[in-house]
C-alpha atoms as a PDB file:
ATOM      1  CA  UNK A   1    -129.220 -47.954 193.973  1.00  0.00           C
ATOM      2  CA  UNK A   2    -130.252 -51.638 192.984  1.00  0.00           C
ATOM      3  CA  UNK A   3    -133.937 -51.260 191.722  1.00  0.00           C
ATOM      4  CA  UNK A   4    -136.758 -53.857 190.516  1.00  0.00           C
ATOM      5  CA  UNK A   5    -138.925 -51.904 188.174  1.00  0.00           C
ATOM      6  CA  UNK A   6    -142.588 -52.847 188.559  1.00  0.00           C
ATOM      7  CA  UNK A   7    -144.760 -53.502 185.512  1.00  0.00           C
ATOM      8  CA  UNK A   8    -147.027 -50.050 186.067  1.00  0.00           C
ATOM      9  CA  UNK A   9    -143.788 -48.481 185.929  1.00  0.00           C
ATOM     10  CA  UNK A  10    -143.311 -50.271 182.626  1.00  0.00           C
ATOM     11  CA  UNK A  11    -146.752 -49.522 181.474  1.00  0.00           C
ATOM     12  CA  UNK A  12    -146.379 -46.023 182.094  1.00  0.00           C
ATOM     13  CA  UNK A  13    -143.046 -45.618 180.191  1.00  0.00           C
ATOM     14  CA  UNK A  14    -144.300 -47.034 177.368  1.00  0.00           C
ATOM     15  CA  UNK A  15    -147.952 -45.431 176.902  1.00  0.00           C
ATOM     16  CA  UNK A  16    -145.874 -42.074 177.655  1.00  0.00           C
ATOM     17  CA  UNK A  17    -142.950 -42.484 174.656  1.00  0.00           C
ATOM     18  CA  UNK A  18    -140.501 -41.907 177.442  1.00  0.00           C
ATOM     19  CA  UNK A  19    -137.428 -43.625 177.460  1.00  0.00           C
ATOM     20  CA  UNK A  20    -136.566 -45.845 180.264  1.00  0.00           C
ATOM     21  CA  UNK A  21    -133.562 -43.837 181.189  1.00  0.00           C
ATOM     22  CA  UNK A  22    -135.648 -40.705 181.416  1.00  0.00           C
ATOM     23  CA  UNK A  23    -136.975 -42.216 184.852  1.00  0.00           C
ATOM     24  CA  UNK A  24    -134.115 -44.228 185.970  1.00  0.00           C
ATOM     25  CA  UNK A  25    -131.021 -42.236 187.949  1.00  0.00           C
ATOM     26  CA  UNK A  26    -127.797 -42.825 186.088  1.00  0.00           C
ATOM     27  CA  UNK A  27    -126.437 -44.620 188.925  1.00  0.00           C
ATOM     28  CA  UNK A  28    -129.339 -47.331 189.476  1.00  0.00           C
ATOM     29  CA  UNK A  29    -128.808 -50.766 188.634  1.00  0.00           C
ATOM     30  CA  UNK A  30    -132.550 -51.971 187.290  1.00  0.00           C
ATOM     31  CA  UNK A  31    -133.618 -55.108 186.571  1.00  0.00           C
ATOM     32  CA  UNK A  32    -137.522 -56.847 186.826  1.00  0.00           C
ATOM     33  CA  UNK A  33    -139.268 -59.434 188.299  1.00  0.00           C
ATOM     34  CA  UNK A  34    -139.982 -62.821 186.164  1.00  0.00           C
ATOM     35  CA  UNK A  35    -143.834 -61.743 186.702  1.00  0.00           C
ATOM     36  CA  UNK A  36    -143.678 -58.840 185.118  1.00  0.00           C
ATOM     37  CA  UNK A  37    -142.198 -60.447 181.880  1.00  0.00           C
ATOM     38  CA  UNK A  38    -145.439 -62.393 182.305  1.00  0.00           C
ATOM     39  CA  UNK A  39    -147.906 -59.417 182.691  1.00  0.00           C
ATOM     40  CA  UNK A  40    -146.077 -57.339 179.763  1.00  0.00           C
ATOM     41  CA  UNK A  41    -146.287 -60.261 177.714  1.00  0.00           C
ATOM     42  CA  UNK A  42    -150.041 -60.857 178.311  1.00  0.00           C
ATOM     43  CA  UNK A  43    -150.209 -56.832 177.333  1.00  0.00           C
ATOM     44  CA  UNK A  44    -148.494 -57.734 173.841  1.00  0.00           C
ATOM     45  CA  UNK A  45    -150.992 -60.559 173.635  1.00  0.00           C
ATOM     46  CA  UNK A  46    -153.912 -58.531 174.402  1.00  0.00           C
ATOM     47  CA  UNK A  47    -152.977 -55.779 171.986  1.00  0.00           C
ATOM     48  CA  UNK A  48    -154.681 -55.308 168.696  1.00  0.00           C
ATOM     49  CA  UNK A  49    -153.226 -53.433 165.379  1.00  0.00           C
ATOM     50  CA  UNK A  50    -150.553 -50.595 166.264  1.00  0.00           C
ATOM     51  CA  UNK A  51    -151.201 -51.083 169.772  1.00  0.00           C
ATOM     52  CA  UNK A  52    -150.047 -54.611 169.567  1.00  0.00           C
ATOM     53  CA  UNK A  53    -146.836 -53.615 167.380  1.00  0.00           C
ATOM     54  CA  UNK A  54    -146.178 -50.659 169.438  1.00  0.00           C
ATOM     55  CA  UNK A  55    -146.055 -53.285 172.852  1.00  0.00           C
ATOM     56  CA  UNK A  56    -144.229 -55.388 171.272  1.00  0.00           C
ATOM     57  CA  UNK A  57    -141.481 -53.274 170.217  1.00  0.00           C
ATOM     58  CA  UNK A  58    -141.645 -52.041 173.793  1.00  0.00           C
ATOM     59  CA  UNK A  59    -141.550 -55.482 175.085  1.00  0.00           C
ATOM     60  CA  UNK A  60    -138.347 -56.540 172.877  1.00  0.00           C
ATOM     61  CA  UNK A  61    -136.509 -53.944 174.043  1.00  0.00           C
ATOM     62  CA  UNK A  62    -137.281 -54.029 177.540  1.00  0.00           C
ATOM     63  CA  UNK A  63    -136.213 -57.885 177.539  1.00  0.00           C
ATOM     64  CA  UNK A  64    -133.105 -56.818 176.091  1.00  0.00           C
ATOM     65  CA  UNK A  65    -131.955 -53.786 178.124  1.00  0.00           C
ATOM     66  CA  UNK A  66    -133.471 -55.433 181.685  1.00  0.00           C
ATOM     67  CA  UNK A  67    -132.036 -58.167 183.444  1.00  0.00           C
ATOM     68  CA  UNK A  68    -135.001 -60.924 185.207  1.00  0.00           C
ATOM     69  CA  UNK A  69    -134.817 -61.389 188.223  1.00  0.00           C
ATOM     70  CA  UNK A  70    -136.010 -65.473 188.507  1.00  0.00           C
ATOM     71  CA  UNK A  71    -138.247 -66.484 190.912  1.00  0.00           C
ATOM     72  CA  UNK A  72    -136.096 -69.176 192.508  1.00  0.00           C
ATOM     73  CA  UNK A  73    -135.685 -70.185 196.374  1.00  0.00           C
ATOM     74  CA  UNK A  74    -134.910 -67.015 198.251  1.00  0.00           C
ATOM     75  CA  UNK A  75    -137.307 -65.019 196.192  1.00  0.00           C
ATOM     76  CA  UNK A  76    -140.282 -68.073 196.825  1.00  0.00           C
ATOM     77  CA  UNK A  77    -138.968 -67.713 201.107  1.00  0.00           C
ATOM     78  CA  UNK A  78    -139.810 -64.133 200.938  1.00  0.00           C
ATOM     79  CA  UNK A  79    -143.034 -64.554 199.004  1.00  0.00           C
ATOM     80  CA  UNK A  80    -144.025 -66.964 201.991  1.00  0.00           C
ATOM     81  CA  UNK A  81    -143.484 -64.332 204.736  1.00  0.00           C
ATOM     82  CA  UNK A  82    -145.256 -61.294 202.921  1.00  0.00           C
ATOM     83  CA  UNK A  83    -148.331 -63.806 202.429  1.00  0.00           C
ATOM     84  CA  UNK A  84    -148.058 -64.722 206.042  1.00  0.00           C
ATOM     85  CA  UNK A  85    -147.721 -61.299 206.589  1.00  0.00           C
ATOM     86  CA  UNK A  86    -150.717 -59.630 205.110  1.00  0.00           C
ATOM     87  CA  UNK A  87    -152.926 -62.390 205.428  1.00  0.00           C
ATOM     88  CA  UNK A  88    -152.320 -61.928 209.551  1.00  0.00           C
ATOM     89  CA  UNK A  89    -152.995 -58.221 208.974  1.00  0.00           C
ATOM     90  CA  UNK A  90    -156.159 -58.968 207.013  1.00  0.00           C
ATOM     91  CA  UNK A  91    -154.703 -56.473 204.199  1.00  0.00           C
ATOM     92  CA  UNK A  92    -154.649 -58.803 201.365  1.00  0.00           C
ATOM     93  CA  UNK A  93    -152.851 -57.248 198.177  1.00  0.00           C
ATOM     94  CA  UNK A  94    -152.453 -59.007 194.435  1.00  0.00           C
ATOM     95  CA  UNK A  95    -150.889 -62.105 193.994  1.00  0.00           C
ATOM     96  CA  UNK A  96    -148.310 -60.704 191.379  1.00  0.00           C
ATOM     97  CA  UNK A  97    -147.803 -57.390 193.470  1.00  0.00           C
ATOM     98  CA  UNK A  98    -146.728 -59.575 196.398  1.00  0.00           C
ATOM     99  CA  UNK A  99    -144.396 -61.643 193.641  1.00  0.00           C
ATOM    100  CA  UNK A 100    -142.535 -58.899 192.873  1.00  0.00           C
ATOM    101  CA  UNK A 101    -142.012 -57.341 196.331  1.00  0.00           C
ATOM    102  CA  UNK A 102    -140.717 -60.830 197.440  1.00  0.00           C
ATOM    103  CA  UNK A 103    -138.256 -60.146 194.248  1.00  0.00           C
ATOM    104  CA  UNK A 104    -137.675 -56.681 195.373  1.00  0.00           C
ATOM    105  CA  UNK A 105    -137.281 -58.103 199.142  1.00  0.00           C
ATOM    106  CA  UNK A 106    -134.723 -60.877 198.827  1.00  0.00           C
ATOM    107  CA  UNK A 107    -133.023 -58.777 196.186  1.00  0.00           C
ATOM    108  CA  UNK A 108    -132.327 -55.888 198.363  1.00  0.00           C
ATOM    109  CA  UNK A 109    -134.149 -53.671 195.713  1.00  0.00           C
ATOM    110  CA  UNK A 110    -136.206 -50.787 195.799  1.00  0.00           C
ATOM    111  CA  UNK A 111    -139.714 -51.021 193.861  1.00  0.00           C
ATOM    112  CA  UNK A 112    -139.724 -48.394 191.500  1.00  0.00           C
ATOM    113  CA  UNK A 113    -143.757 -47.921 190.823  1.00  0.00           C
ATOM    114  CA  UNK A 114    -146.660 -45.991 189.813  1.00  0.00           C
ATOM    115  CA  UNK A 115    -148.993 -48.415 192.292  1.00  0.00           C
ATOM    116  CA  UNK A 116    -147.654 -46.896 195.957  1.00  0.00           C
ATOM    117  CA  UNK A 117    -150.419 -48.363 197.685  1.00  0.00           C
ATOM    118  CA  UNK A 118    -149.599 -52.117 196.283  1.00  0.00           C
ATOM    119  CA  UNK A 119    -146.431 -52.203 198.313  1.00  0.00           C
ATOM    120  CA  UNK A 120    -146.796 -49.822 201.537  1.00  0.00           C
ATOM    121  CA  UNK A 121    -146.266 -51.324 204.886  1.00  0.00           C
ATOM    122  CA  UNK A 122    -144.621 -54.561 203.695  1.00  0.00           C
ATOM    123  CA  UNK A 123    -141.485 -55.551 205.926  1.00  0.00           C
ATOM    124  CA  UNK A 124    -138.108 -55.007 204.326  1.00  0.00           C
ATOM    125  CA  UNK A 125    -139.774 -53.833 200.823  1.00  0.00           C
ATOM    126  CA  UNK A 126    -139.149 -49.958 200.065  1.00  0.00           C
ATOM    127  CA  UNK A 127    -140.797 -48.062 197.428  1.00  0.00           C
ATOM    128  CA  UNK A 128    -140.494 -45.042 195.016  1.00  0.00           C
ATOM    129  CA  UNK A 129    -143.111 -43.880 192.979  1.00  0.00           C
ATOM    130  CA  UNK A 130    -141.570 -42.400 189.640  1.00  0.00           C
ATOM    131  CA  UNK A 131    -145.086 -39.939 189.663  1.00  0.00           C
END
């Protein structure tokens, strides 16, 4: 299964010491959305001491075991209609969250999360929580 592994799900794998491939099936094809480089970073950046080594180790590899996914044309279109969509609905989510189910979207990837609620009802995004 093609999967876009959100940054909670990142989060989680790191604070826990698990490695990646502890939560990913053998047969999934990962990869992550250019935001969450961003949000990972800002954690590295953040970080003081230990913390900020520990991240940063985390970080590295991640960046060189997970493909980005850019945010380029198709990935902007589908960012367009889930704004559109929620903010008809009056169910407003986070700007990044909606980034990365556009990714997820015109990817044809599930979200693998710990955040369930940040992607529920969004057309032609599916989720699995790794909880």
């Amino acid at each position: 299964m093609r999967v876009l592994l959100d940054t909670t799900f990142l989060i989680d794998s790191e604070r826990s010491g698990d490695a990646l491939d502890e939560w990913i099936d053998d047969d999934d094809e990962a990869a992550m959305a250019a935001i969450t480089v961003a949000e990972l970073r800002v954690g590295v950046l953040l970080g003081k001491g230990k913390a900020r080594a520990a991240r940063l180790a985390f970080f590295e590899d991640a960046m060189e075991v997970i493909p980005v996914v850019e945010y380029g044309r198709a990935v902007a279109e589908a960012h367009a209609e889930l704004l559109v969509g929620v903010r008809r609905e009056g169910r407003p989510r986070g700007a990044h969250d909606l980034m990365i189910a556009a990714t997820a979207k015109a990817t044809g990837r599930l979200v693998v999360t710990a955040d369930q609620a940040a992607f529920v009802d969004l057309p032609g995004v599916q989720v699995r929580t790794h909880r």
